[in-house]
Protein backbone atom coordinates (compact mmCIF):
# COMPACT_ATOMS: atom_id res chain seq x y z
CA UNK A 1 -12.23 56.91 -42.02
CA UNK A 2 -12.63 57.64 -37.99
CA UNK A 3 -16.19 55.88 -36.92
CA UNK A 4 -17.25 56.27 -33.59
CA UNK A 5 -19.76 53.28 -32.64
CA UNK A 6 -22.27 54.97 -30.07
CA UNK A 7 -24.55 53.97 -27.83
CA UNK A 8 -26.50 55.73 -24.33
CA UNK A 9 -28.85 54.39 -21.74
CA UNK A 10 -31.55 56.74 -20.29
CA UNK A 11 -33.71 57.47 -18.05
CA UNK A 12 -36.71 56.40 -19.76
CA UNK A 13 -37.77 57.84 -23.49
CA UNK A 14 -38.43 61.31 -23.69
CA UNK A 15 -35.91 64.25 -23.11
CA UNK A 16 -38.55 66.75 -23.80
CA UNK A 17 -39.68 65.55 -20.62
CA UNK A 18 -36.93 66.08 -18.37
CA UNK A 19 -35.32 62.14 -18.91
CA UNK A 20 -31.61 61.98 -18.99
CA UNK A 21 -29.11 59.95 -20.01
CA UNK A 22 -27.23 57.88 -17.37
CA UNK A 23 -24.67 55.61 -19.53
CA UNK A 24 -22.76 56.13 -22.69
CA UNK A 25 -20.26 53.84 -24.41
CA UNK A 26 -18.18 54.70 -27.90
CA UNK A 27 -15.54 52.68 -29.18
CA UNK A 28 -13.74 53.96 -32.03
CA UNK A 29 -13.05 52.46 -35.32
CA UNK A 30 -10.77 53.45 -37.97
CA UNK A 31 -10.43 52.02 -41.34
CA UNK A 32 -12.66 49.33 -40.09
CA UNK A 33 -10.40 48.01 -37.54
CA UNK A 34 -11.30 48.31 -33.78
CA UNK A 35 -8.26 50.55 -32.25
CA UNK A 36 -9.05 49.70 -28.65
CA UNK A 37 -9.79 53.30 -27.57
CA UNK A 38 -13.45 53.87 -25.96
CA UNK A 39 -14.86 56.27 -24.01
CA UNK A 40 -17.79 54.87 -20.89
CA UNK A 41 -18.70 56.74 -18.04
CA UNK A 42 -22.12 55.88 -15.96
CA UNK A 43 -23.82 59.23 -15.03
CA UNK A 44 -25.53 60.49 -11.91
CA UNK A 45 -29.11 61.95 -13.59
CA UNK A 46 -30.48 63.74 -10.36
CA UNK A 47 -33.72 62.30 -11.20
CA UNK A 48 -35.78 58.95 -10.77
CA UNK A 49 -35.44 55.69 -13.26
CA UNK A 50 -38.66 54.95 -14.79
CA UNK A 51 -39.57 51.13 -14.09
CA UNK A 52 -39.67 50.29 -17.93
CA UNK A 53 -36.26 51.49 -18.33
CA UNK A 54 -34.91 50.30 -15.34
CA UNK A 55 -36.17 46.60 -16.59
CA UNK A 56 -34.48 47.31 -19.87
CA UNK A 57 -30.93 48.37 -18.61
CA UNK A 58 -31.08 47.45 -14.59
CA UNK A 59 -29.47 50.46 -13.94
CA UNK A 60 -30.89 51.82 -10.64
CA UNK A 61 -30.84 55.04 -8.88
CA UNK A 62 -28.52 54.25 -6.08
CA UNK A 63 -25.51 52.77 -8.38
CA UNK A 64 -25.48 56.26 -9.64
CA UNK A 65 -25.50 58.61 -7.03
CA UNK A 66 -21.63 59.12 -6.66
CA UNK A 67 -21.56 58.98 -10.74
CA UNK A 68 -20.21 62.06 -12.91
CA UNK A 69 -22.55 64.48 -13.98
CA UNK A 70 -23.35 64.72 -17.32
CA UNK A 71 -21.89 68.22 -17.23
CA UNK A 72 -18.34 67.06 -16.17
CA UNK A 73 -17.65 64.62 -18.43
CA UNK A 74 -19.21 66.86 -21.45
CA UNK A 75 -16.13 68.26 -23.00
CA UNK A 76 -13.96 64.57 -22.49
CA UNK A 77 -17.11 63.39 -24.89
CA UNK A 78 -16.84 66.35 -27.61
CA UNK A 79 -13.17 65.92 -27.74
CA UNK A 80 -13.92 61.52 -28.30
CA UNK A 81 -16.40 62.14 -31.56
CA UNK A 82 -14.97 65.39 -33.15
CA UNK A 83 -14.99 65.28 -36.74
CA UNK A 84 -15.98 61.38 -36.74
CA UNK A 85 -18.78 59.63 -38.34
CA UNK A 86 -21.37 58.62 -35.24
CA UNK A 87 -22.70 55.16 -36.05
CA UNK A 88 -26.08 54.74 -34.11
CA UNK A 89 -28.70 52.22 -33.79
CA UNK A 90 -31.93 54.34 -33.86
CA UNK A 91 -29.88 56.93 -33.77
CA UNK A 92 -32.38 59.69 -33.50
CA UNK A 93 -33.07 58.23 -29.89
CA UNK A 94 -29.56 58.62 -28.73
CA UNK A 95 -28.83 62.00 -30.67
CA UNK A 96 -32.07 63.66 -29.13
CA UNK A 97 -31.02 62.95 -25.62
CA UNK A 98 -27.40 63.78 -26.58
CA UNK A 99 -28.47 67.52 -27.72
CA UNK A 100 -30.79 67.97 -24.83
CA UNK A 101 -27.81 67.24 -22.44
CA UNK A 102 -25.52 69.37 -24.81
CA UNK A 103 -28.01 71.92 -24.76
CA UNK A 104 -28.38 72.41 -21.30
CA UNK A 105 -24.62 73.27 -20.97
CA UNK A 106 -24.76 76.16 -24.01
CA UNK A 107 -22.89 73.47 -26.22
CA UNK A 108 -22.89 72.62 -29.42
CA UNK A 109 -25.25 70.36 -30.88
CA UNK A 110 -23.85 66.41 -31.76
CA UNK A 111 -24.11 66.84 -35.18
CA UNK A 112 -22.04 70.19 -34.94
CA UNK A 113 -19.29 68.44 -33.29
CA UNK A 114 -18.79 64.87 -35.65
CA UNK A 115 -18.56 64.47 -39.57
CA UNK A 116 -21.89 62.46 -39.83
CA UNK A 117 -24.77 60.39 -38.40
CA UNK A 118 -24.83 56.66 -39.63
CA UNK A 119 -28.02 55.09 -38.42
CA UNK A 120 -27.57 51.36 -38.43
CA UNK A 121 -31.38 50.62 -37.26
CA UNK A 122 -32.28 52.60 -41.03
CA UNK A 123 -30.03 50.56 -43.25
CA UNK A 124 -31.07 46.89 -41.26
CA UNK A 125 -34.42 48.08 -42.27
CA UNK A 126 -33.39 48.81 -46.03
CA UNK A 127 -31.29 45.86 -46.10
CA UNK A 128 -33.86 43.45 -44.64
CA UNK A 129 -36.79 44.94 -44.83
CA UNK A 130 -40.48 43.57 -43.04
CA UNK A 131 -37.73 41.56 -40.37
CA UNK A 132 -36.98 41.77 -36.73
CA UNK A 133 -33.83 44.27 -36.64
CA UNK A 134 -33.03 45.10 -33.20
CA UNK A 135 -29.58 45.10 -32.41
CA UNK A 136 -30.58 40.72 -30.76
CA UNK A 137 -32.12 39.67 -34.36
CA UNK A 138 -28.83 41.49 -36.25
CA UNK A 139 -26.30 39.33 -33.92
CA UNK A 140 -28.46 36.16 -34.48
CA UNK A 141 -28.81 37.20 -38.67
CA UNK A 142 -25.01 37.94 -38.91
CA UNK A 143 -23.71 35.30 -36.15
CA UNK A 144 -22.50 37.53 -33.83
CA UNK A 145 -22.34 35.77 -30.15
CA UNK A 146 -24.12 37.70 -28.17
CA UNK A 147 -24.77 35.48 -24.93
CA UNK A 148 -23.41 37.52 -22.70
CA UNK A 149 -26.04 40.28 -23.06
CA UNK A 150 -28.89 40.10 -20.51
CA UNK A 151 -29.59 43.17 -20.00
CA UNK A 152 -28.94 46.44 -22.14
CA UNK A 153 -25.33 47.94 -21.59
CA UNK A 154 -23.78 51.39 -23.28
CA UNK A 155 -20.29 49.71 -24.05
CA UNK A 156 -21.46 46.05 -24.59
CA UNK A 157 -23.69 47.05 -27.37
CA UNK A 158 -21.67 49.53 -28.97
CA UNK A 159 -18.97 46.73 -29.08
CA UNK A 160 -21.61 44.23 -30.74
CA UNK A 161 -22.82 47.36 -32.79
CA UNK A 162 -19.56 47.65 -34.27
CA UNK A 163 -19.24 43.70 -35.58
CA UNK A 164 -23.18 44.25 -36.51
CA UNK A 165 -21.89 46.98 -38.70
CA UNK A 166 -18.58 45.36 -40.24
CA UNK A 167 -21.33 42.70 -40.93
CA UNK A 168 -23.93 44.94 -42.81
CA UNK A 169 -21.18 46.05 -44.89
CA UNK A 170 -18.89 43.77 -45.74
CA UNK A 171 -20.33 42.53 -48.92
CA UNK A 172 -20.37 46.10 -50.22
CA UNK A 173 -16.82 46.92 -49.34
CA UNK A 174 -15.48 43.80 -51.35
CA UNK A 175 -17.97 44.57 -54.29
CA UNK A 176 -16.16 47.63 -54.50
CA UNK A 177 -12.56 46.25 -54.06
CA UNK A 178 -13.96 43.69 -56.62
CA UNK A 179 -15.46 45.68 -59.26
CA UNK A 180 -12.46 48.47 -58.47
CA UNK A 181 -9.44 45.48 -59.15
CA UNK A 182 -12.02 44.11 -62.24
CA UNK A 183 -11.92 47.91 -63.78
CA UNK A 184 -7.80 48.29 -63.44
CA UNK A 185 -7.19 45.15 -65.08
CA UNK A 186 -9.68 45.64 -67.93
CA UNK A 187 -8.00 48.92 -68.39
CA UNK A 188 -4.61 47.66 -68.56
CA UNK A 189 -5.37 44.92 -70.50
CA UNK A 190 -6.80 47.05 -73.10
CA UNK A 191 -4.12 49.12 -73.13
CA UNK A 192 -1.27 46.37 -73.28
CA UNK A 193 -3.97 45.02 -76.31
CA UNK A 194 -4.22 47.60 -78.32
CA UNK A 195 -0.41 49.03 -77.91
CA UNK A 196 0.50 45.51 -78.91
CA UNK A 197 -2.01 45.63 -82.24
CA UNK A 198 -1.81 48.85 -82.97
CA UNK A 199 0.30 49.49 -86.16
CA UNK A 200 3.55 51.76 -86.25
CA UNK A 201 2.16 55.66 -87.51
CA UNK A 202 2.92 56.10 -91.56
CA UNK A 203 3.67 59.46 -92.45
CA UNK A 204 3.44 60.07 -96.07
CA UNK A 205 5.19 63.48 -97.21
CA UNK A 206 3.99 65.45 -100.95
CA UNK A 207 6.14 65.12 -103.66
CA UNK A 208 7.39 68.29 -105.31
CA UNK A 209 4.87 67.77 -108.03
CA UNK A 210 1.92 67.46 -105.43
CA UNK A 211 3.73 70.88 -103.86
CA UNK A 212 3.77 72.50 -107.34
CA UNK A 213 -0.62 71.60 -107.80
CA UNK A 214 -1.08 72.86 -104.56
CA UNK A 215 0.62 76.27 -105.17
CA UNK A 216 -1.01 76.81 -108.38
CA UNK A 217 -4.10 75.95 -106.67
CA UNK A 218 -4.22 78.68 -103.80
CA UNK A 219 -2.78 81.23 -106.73
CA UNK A 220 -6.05 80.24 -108.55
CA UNK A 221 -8.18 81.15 -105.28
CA UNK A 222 -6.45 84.11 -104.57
CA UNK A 223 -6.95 85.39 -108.17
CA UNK A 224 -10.83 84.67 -107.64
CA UNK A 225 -11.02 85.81 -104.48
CA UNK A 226 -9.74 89.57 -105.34
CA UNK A 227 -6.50 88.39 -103.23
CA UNK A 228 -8.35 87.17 -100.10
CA UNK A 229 -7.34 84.02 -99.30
CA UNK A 230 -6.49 82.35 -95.89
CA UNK A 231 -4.25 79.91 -97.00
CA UNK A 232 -2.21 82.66 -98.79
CA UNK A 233 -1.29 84.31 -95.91
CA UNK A 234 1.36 83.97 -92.79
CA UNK A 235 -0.19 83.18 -89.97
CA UNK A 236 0.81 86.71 -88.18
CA UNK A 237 -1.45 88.41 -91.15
CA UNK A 238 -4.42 86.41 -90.12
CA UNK A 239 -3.89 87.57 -86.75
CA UNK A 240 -4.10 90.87 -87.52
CA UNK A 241 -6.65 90.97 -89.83
């Protein structure tokens, strides 16, 4: 399986309202091993930073002004996630400023370009439910080092996304490796159990006496039956009659 780990930093919170995004990280995962291919490009919004989202990220308008455009780097993203599984953290955040961007270029919506949405922030919630689960609180449940985070950062927390996730998920995969290896072997035991019990087939053959009943038997039926009887006839008479 292809997994794209995902993550964007905006403008502030609302793409209805004209926000944009100005960062986005994915690094790609396949078969749950890291392959060491990302995609990260800082973007030039042509718009202001609100002051809560600056303080979250500490991105600022002037870093950005000789950034890509969204616009230009818009077909280098489609090509990264086609036909992979997005995994998000709140991942209708990212996904609605990802379509609103998509959308202003006549392009296809995310979730018309990858295989799936995986939304990390929903099964922290159902795994651990009434807790803290931010992407901080997952590193600190699972033991994930994340010291070097200050501030929020696109690639930085897609990389810690990705060992949140192996994380999450680990118990279930060797559950299933587990109950899968438990299965085969129960199978083949039983198998190797009852070939080794089970007694050589018997045929028993009629005599030529039992023969002899048996013909005088279907004569009798045939008699009563005003000469209809089955087991009197070849089997290309039943299928015509």
């Amino acid at each position: 399986m292809r997994q794209i780990f995902l993550d964007t930093e905006t403008t502030g919170l609302e793409p209805r309202l004209g926000h944009r995004v100005i960062e986005i990280a994915g690094v790609e995962m396949k078969n749950r091993r890291l392959t060491g291919r990302h995609l990260h490009h800082y973007l030039n919004p042509d718009r202001e930073i609100d002051a809560g989202a600056q303080a979250v990220h500490g991105i600022d308008r002037s870093f950005l002004e000789d950034k890509p455009r969204f616009a230009q780097i818009a077909r280098e993203f489609m090509d990264f996630v086609i036909g992979a599984e997005l995994v998000i953290h709140n991942a209708p955040f990212d996904i609605g400023f990802l379509d609103m961007e998509l959308a202003r270029l006549d392009l296809p919506a995310t979730q018309n370009i990858c295989a799936s949405v995986r939304d990390t922030l929903k099964m922290a919630r159902e795994l651990h439910p009434g807790k803290r689960n931010n992407l901080d609180a997952l590193c600190e449940r699972y033991q994930i080092s994340n010291a070097h985070r200050t501030l929020h950062g696109a690639l930085l927390d897609a990389e810690l996304l990705a060992d949140v996730y192996l994380a999450m998920t680990r118990g279930q995969e060797s559950l299933a490796m587990d109950m899968s290896t438990r299965l085969s072997k129960t199978a083949a035991d039983r198998e190797q159990t009852e070939g080794a019990a089970r007694p050589p087939l018997l045929v028993r053959r009629a005599s030529a006496e039992e023969l002899r009943e048996h013909a005088r038997v279907l004569e009798h039926i045939r008699q009563e039956s005003g000469g209809i009887c089955l087991f009197c006839q070849e089997p290309e008479e039943i299928a015509e009659g």
